[in-house]
PDB file of N, CA and C in Angstrom:
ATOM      1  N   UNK A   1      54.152 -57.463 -16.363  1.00  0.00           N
ATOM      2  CA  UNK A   1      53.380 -58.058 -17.424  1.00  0.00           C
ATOM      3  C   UNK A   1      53.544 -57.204 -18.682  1.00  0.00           C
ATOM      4  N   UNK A   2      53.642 -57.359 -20.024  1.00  0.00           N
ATOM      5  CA  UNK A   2      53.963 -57.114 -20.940  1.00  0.00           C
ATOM      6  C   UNK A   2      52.607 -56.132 -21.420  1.00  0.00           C
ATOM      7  N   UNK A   3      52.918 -55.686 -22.666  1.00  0.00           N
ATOM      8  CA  UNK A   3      51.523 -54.860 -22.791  1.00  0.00           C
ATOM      9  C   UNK A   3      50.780 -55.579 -23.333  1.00  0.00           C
ATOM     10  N   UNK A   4      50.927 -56.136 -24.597  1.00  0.00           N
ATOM     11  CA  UNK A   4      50.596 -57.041 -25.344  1.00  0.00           C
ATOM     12  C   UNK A   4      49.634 -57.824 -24.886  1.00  0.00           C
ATOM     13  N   UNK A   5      50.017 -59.058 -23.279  1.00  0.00           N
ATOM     14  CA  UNK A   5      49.336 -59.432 -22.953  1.00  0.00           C
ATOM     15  C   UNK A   5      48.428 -58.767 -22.353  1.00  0.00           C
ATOM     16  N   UNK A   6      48.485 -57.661 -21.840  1.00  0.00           N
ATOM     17  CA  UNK A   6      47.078 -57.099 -21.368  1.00  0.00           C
ATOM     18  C   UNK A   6      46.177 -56.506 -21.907  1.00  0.00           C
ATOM     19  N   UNK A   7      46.719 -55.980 -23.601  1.00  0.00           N
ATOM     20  CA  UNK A   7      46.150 -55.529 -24.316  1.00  0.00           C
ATOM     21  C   UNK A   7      45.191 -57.061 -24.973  1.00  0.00           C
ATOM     22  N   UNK A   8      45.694 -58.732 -25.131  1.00  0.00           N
ATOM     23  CA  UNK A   8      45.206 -59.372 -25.529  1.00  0.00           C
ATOM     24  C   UNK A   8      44.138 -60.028 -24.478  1.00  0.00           C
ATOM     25  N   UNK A   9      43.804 -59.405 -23.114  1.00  0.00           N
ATOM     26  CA  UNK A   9      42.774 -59.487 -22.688  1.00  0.00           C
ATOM     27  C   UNK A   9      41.486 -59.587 -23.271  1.00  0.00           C
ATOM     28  N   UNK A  10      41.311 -58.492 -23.498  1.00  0.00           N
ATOM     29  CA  UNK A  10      39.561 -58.159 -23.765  1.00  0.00           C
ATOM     30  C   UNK A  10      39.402 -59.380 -24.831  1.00  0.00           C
ATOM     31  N   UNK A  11      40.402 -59.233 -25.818  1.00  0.00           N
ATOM     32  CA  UNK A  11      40.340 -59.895 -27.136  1.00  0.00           C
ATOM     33  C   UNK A  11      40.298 -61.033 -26.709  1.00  0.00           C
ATOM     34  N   UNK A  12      41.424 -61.828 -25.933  1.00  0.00           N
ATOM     35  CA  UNK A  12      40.934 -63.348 -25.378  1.00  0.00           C
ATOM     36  C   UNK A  12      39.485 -63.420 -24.815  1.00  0.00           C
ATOM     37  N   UNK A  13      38.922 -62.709 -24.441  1.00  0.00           N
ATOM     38  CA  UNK A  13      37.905 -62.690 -23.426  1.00  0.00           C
ATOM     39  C   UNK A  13      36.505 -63.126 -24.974  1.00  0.00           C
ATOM     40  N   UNK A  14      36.487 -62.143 -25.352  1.00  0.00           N
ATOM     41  CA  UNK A  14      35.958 -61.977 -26.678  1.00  0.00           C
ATOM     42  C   UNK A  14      35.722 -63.167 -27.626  1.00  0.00           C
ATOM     43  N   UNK A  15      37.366 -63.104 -27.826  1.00  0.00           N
ATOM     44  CA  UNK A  15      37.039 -65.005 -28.452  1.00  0.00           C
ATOM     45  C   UNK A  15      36.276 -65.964 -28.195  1.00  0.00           C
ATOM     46  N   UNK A  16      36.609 -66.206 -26.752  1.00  0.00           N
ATOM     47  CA  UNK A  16      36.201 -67.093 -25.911  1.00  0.00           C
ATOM     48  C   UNK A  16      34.753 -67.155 -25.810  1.00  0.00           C
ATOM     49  N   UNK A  17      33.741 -66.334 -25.365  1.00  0.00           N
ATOM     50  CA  UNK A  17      32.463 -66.253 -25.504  1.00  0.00           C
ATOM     51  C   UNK A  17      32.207 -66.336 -27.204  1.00  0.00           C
ATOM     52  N   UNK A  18      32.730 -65.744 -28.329  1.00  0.00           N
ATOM     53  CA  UNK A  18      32.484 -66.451 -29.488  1.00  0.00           C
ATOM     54  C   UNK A  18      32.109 -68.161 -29.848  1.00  0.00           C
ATOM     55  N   UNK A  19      33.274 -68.534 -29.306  1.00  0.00           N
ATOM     56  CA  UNK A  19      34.282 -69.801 -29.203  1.00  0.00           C
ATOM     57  C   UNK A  19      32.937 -70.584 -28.692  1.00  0.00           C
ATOM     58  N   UNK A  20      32.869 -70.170 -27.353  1.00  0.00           N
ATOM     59  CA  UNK A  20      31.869 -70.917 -26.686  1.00  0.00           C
ATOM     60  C   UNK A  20      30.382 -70.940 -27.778  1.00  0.00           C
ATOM     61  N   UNK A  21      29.520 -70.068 -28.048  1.00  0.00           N
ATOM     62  CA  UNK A  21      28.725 -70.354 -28.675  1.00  0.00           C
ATOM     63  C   UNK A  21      28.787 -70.884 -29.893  1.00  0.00           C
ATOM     64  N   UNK A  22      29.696 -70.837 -30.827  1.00  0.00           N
ATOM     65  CA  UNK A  22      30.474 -72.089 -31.952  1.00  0.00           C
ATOM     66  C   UNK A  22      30.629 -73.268 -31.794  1.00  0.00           C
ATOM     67  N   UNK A  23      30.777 -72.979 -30.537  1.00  0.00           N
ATOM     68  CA  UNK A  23      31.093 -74.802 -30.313  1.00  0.00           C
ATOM     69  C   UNK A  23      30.021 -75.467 -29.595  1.00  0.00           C
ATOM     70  N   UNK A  24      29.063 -74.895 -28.661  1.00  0.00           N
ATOM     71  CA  UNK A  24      27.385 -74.907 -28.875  1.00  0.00           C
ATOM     72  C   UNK A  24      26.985 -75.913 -30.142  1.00  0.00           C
ATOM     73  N   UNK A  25      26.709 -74.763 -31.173  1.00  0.00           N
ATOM     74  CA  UNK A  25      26.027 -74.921 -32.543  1.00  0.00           C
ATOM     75  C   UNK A  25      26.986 -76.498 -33.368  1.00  0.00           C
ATOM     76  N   UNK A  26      28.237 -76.194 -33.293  1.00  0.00           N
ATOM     77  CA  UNK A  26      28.639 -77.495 -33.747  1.00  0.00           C
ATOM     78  C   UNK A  26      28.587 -78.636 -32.748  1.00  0.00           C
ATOM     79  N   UNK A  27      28.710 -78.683 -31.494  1.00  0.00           N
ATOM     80  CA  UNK A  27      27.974 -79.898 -30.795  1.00  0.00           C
ATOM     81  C   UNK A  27      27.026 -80.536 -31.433  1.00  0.00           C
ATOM     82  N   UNK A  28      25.843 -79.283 -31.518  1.00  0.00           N
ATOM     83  CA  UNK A  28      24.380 -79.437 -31.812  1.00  0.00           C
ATOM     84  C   UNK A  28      24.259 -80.504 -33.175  1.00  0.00           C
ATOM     85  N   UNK A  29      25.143 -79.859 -33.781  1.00  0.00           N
ATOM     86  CA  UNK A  29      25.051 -80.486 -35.135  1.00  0.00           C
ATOM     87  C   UNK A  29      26.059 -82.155 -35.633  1.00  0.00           C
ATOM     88  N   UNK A  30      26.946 -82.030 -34.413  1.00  0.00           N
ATOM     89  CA  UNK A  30      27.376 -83.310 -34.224  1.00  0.00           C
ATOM     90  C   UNK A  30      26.498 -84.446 -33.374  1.00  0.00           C
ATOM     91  N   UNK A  31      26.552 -84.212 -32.765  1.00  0.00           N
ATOM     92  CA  UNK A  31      24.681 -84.945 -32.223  1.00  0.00           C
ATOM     93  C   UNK A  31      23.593 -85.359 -33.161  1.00  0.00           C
ATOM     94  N   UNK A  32      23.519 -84.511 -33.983  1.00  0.00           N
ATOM     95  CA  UNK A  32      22.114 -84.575 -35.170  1.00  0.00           C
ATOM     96  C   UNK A  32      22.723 -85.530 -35.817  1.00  0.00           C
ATOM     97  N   UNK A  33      24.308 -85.647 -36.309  1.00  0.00           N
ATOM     98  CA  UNK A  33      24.778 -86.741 -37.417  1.00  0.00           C
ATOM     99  C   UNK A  33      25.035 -88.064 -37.035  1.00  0.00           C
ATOM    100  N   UNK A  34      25.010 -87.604 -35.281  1.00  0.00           N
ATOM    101  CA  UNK A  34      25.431 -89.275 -34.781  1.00  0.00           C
ATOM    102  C   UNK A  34      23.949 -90.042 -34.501  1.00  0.00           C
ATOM    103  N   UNK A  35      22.828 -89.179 -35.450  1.00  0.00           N
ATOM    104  CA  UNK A  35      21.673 -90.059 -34.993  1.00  0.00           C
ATOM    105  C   UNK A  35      20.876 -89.990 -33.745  1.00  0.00           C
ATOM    106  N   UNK A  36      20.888 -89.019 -33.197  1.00  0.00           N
ATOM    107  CA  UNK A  36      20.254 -88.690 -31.891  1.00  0.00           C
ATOM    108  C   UNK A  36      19.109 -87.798 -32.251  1.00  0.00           C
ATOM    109  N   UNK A  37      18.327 -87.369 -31.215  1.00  0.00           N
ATOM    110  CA  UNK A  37      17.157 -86.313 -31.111  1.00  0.00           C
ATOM    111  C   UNK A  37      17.861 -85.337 -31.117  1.00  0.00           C
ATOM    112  N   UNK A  38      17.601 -84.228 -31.501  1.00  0.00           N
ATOM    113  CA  UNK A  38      17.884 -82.583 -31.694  1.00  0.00           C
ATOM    114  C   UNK A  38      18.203 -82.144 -30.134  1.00  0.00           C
ATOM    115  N   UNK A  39      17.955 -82.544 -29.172  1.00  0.00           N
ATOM    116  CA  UNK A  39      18.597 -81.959 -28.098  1.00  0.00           C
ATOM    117  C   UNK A  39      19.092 -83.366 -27.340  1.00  0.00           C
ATOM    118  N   UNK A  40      20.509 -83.029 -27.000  1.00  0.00           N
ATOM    119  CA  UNK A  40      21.243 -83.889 -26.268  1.00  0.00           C
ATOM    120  C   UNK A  40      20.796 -84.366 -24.922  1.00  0.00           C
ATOM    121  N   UNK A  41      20.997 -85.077 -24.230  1.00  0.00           N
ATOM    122  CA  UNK A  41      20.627 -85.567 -22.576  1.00  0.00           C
ATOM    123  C   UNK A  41      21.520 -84.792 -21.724  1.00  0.00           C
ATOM    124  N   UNK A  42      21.053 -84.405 -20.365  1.00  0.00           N
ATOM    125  CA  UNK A  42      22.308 -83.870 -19.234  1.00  0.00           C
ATOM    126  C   UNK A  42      21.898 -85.214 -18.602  1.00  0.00           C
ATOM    127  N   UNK A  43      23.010 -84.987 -17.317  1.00  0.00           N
ATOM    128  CA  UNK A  43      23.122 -85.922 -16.323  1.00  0.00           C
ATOM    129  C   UNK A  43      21.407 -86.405 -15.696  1.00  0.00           C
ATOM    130  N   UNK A  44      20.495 -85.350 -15.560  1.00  0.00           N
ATOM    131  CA  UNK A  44      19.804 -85.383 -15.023  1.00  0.00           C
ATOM    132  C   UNK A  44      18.275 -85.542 -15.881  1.00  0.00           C
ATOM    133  N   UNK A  45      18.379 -86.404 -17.331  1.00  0.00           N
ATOM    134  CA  UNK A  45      17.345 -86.583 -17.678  1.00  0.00           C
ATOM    135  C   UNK A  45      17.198 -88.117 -16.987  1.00  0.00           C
ATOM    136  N   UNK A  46      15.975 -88.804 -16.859  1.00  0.00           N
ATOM    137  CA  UNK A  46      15.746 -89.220 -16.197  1.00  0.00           C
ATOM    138  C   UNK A  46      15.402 -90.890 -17.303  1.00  0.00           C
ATOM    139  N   UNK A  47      14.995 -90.191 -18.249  1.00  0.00           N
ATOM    140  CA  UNK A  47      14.056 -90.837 -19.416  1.00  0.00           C
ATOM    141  C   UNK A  47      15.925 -91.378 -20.326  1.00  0.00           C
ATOM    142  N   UNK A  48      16.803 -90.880 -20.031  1.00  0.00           N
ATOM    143  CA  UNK A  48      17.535 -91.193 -21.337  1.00  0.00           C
ATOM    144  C   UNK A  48      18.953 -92.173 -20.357  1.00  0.00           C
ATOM    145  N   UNK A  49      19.381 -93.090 -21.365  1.00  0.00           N
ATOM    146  CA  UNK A  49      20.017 -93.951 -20.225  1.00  0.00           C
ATOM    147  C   UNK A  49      21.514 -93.462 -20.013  1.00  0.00           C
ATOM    148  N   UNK A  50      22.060 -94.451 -19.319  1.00  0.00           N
ATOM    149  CA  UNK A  50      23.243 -94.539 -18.576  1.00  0.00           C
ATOM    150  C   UNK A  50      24.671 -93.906 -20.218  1.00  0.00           C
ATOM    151  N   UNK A  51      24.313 -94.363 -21.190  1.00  0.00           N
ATOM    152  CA  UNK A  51      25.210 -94.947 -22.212  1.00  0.00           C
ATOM    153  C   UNK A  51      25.041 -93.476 -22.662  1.00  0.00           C
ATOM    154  N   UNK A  52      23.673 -93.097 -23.363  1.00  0.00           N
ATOM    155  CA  UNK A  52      23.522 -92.136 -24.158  1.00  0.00           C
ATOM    156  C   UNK A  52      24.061 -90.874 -23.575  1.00  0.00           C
ATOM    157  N   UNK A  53      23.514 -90.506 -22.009  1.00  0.00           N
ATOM    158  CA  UNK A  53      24.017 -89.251 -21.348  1.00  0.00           C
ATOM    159  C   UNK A  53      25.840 -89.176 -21.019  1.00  0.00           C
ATOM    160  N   UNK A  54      26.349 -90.308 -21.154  1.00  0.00           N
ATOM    161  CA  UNK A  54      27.644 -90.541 -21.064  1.00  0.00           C
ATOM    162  C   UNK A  54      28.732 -90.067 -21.848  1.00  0.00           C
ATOM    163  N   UNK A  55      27.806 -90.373 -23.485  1.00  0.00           N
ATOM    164  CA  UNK A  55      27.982 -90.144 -24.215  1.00  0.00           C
ATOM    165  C   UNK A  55      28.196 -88.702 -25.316  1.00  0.00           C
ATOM    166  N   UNK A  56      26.877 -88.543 -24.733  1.00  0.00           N
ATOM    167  CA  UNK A  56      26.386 -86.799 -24.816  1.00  0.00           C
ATOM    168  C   UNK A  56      28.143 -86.150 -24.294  1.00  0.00           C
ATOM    169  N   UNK A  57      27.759 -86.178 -23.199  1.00  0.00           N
ATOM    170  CA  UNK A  57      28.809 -85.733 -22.284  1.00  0.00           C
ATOM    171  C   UNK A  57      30.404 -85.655 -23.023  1.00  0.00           C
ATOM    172  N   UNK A  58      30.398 -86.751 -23.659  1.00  0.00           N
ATOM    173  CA  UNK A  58      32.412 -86.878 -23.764  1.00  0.00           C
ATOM    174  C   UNK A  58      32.218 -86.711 -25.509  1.00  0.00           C
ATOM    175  N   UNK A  59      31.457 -86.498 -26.100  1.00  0.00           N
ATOM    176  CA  UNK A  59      31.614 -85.474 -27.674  1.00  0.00           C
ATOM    177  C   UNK A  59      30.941 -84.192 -27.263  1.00  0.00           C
ATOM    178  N   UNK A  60      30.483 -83.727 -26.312  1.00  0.00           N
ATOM    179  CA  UNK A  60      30.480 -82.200 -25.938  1.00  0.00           C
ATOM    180  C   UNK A  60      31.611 -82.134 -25.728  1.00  0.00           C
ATOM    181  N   UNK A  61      32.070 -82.363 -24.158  1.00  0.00           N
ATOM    182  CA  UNK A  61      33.895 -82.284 -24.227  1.00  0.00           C
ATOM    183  C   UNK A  61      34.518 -82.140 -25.293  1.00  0.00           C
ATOM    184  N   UNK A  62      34.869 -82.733 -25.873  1.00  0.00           N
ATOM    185  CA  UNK A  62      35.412 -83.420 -26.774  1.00  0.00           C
ATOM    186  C   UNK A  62      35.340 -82.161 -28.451  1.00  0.00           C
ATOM    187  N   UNK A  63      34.283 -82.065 -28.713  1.00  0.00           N
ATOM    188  CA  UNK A  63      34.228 -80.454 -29.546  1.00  0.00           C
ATOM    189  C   UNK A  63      34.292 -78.964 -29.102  1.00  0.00           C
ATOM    190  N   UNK A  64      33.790 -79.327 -27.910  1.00  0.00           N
ATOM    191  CA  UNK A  64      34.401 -77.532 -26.931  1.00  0.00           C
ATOM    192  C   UNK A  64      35.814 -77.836 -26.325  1.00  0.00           C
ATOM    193  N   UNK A  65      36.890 -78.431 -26.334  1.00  0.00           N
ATOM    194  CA  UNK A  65      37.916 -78.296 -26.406  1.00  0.00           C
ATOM    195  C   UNK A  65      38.529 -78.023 -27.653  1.00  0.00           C
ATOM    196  N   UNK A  66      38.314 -79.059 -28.522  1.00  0.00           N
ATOM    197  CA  UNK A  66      38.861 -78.799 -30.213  1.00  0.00           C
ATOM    198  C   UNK A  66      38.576 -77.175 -30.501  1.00  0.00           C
ATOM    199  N   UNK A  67      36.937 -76.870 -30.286  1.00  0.00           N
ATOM    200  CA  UNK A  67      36.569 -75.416 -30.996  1.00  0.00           C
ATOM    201  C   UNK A  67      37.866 -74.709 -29.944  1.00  0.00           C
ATOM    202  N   UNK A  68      37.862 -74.309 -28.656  1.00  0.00           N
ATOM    203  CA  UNK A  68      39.126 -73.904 -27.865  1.00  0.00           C
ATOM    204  C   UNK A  68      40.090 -73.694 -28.152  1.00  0.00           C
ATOM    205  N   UNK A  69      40.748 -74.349 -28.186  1.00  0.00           N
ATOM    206  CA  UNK A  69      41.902 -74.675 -28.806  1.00  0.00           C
ATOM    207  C   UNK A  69      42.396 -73.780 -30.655  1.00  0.00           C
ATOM    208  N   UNK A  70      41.091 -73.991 -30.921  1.00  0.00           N
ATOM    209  CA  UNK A  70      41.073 -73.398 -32.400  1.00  0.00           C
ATOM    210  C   UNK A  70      41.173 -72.321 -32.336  1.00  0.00           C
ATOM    211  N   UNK A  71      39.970 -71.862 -31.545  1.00  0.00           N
ATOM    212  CA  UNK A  71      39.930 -70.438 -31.585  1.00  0.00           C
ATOM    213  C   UNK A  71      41.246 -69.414 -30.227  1.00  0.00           C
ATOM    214  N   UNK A  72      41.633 -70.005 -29.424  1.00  0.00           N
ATOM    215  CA  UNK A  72      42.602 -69.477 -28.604  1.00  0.00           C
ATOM    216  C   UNK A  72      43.909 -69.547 -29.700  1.00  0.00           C
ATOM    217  N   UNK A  73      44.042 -70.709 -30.430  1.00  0.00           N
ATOM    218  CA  UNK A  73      45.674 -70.365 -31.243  1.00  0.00           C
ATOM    219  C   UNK A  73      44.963 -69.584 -32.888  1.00  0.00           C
ATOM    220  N   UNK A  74      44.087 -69.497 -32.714  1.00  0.00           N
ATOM    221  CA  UNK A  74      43.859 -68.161 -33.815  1.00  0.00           C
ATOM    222  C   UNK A  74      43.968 -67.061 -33.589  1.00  0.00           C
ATOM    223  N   UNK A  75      43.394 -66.839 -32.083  1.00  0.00           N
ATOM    224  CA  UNK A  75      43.335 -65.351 -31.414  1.00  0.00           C
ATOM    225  C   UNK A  75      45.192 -65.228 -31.596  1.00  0.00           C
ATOM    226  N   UNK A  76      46.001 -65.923 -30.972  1.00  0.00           N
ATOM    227  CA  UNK A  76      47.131 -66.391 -30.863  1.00  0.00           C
ATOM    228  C   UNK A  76      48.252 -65.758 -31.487  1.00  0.00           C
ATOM    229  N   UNK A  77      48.343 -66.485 -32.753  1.00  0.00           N
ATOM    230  CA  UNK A  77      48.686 -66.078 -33.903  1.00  0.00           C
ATOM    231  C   UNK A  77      48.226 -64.953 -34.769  1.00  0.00           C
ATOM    232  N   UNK A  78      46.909 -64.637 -34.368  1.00  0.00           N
ATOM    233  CA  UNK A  78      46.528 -63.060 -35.206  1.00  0.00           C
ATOM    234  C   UNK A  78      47.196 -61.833 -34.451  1.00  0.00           C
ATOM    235  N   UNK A  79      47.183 -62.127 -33.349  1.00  0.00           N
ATOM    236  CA  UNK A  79      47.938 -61.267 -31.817  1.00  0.00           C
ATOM    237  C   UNK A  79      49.296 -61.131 -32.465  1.00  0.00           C
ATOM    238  N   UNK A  80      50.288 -61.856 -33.173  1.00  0.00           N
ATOM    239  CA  UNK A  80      51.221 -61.933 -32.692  1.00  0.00           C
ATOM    240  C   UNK A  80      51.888 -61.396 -34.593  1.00  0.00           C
ATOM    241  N   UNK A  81      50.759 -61.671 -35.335  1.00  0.00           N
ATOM    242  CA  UNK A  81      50.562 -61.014 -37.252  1.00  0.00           C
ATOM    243  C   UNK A  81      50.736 -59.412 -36.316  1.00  0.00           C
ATOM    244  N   UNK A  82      50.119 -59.491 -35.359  1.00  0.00           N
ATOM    245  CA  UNK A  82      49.302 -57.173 -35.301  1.00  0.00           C
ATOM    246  C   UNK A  82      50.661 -56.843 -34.447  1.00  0.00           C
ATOM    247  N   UNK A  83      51.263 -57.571 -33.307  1.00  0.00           N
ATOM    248  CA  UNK A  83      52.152 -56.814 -32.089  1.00  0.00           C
ATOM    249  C   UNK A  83      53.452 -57.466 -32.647  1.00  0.00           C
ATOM    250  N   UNK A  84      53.590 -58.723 -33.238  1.00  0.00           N
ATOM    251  CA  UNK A  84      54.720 -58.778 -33.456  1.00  0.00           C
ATOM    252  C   UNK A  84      55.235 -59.786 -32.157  1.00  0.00           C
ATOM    253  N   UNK A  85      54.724 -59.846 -30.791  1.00  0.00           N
ATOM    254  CA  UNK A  85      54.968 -60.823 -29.613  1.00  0.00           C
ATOM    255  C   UNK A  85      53.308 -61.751 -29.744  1.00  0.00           C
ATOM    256  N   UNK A  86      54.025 -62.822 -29.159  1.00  0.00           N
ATOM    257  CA  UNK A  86      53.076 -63.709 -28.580  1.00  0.00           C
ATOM    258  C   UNK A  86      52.315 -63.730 -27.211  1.00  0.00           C
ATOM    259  N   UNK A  87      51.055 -63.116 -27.640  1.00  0.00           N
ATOM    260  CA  UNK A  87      50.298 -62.706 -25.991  1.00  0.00           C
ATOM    261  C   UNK A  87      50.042 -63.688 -24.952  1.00  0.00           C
ATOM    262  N   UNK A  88      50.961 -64.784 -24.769  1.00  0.00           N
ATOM    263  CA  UNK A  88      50.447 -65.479 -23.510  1.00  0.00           C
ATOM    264  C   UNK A  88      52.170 -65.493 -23.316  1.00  0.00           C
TER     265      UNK A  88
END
């Protein structure tokens, strides 16, 4: 294994829990614009229907992949501005 990539450990690791709570907060706030209540439905509200929790569900997906994606080919490309290789 290269150094690079093991050196871009921690740092992937890092991102990633960033990443994740970014893409939290912009869920949150994509939800608020599509007209919903301030907190989304899980599978297991009981009170919210078939459509809405479905829904919930596939624009969560749907922005925690995009934020992902963003932030893994940023880590990516900044990795590769500092070592000069591409850490994956």
């Amino acid at each position: 294994m290269k150094v690079s990539k093991i050196a871009y450990k921690p740092v992937g690791l890092a991102l990633g829990m960033a990443g994740g709570m970014l893409a939290g907060t912009a869920f949150k706030q994509v939800w608020k614009r599509l007209g919903h209540d301030d907190d989304a439905p899980d599978a297991l509200d009981e009170d919210r229907s078939w459509r809405e929790v479905l829904l919930a569900a596939a624009c969560q997906g749907a922005v925690f992949s995009v934020v992902k994606a963003a932030v893994d080919r940023s880590g990516a490309v900044a990795a590769r501005r500092v070592t000069g290789t591409w850490p994956a």
